[in-house]
Protein backbone atom coordinates (compact mmCIF):
# COMPACT_ATOMS: atom_id res chain seq x y z
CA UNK A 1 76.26 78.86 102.56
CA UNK A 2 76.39 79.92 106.08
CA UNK A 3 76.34 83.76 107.11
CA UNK A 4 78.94 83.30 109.42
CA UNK A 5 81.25 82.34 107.08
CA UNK A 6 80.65 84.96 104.39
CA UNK A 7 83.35 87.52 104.47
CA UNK A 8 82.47 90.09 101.12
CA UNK A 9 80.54 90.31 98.04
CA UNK A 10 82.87 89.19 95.39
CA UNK A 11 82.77 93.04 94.18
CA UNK A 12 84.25 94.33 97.48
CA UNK A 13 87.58 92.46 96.49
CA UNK A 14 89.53 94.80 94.12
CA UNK A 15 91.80 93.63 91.88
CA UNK A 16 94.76 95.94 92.07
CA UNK A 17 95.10 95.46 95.45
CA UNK A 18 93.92 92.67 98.38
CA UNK A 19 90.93 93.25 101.44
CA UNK A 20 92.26 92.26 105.00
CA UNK A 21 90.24 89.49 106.82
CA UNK A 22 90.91 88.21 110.42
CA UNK A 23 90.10 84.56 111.04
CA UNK A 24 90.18 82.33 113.72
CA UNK A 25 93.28 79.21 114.60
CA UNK A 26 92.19 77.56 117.22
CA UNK A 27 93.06 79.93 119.59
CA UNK A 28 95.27 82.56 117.81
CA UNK A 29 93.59 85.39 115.56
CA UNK A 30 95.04 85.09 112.12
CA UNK A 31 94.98 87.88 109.37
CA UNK A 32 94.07 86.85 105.69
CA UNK A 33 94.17 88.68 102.63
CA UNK A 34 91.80 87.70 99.45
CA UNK A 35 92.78 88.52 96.25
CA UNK A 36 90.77 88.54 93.03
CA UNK A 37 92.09 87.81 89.12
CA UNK A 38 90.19 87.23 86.17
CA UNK A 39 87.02 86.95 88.36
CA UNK A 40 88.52 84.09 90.32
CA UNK A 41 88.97 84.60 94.50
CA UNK A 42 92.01 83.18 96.69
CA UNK A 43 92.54 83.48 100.23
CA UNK A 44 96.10 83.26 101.95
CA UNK A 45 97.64 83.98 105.33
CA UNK A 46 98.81 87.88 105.39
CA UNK A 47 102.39 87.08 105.85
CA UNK A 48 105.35 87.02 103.27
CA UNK A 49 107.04 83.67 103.28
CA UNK A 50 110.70 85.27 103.88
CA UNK A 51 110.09 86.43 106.99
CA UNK A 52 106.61 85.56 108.57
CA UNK A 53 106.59 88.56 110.52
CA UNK A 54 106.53 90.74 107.47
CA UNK A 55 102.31 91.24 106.57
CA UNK A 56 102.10 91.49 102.89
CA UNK A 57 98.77 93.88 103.27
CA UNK A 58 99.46 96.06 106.66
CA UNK A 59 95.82 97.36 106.21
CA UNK A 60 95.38 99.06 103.13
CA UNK A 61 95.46 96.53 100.88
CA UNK A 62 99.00 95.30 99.12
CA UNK A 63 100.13 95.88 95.91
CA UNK A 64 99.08 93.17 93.14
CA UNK A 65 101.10 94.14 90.19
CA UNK A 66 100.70 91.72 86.70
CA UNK A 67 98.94 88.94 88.50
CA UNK A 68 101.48 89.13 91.51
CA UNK A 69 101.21 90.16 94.96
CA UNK A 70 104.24 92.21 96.11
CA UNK A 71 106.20 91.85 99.52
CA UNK A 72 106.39 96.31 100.40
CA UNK A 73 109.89 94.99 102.32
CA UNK A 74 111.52 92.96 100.24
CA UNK A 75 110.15 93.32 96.89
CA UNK A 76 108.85 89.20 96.27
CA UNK A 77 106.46 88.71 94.02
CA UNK A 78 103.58 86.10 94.84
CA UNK A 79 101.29 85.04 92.03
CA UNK A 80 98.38 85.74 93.05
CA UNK A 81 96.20 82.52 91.75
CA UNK A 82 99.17 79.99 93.05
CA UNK A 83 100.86 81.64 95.58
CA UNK A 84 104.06 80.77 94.46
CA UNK A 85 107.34 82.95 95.04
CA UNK A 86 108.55 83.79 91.30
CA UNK A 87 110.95 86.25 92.60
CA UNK A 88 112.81 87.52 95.78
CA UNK A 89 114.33 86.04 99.50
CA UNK A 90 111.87 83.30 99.45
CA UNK A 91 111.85 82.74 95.57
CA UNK A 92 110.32 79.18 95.11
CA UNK A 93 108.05 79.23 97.86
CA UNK A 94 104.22 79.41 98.22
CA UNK A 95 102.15 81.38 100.57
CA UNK A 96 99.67 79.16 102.89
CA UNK A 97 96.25 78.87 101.56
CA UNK A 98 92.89 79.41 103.00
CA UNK A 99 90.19 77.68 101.69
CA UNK A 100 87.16 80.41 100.00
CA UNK A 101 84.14 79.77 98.18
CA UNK A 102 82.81 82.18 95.76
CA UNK A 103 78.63 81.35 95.44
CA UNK A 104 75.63 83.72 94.80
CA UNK A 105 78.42 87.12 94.17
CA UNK A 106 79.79 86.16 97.51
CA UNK A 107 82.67 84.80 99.25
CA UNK A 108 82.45 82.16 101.53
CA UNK A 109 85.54 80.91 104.35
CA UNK A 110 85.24 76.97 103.30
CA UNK A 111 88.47 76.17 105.43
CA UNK A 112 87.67 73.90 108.04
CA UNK A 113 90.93 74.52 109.93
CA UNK A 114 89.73 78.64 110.28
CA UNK A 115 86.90 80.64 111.46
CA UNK A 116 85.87 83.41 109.84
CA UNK A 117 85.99 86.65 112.77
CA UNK A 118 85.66 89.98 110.39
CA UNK A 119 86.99 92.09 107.83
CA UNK A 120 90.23 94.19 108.22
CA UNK A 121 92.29 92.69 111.72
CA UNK A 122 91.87 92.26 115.01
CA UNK A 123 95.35 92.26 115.50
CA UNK A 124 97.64 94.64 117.23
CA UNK A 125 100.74 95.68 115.49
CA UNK A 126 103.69 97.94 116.57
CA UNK A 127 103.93 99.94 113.84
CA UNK A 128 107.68 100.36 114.02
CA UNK A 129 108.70 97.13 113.82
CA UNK A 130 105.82 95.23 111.44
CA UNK A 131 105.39 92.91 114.57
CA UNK A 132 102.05 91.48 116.32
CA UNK A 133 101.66 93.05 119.79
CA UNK A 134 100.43 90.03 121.68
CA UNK A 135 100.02 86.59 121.38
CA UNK A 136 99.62 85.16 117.88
């Protein structure tokens, strides 16, 4: 696999919670949570599906509670392996994927339609409102 693409050792991704990645849209900076269950890895854009201003993990990793990622503002649950809406707003729909790779205890961005920029965001937010500062 290519360097550039890893983003952490499968062991950096905890399972009671998700690790922040930034990747790359064409233009636009994008922030991307992993999230690991039963050993497996998924990726998906950092966004709930109710309102896509609303980051699931504002930096400190969201809550995964029984195999399901939790909204912190309006309490939908995402399972984590699917990322399908079992409860809340947006019940019934599915968070966007990101293609990962897990090879040699490491994960790898696969996604051709993303490039892998680093860990944690590069994005600035107004913390009072849960928006992006900038363009997105």
């Amino acid at each position: 696999m290519d360097e550039d693409s890893r983003i952490a050792d499968v062991d950096d991704v905890p399972e009671e919670t998700t690790l922040l990645f930034t990747v790359r849209e064409g233009f636009d900076e994008v922030e991307a949570i992993l999230v690991r269950r039963d050993g497996e890895v998924q990726a998906w854009k950092n966004y709930c599906q109710h309102w896509t201003d609303v980051r699931l993990d504002k930096g400190d990793g969201a809550t995964v509670r029984d195999g399901e990622i939790v909204c912190g503002k309006h309490g939908a649950l995402f399972e984590a392996d699917s990322g399908y809406c079992t409860y809340g707003p947006c019940e019934g729909a599915v968070l966007t994927e990101i293609d990962v790779t897990v090879e040699d205890g490491a994960v790898y961005l696969t996604d051709d339609d993303y490039e892998f920029v680093e860990r944690g965001s590069t994005i600035q937010h107004d913390l009072s409102s849960n928006r992006s500062l900038g363009f997105q």
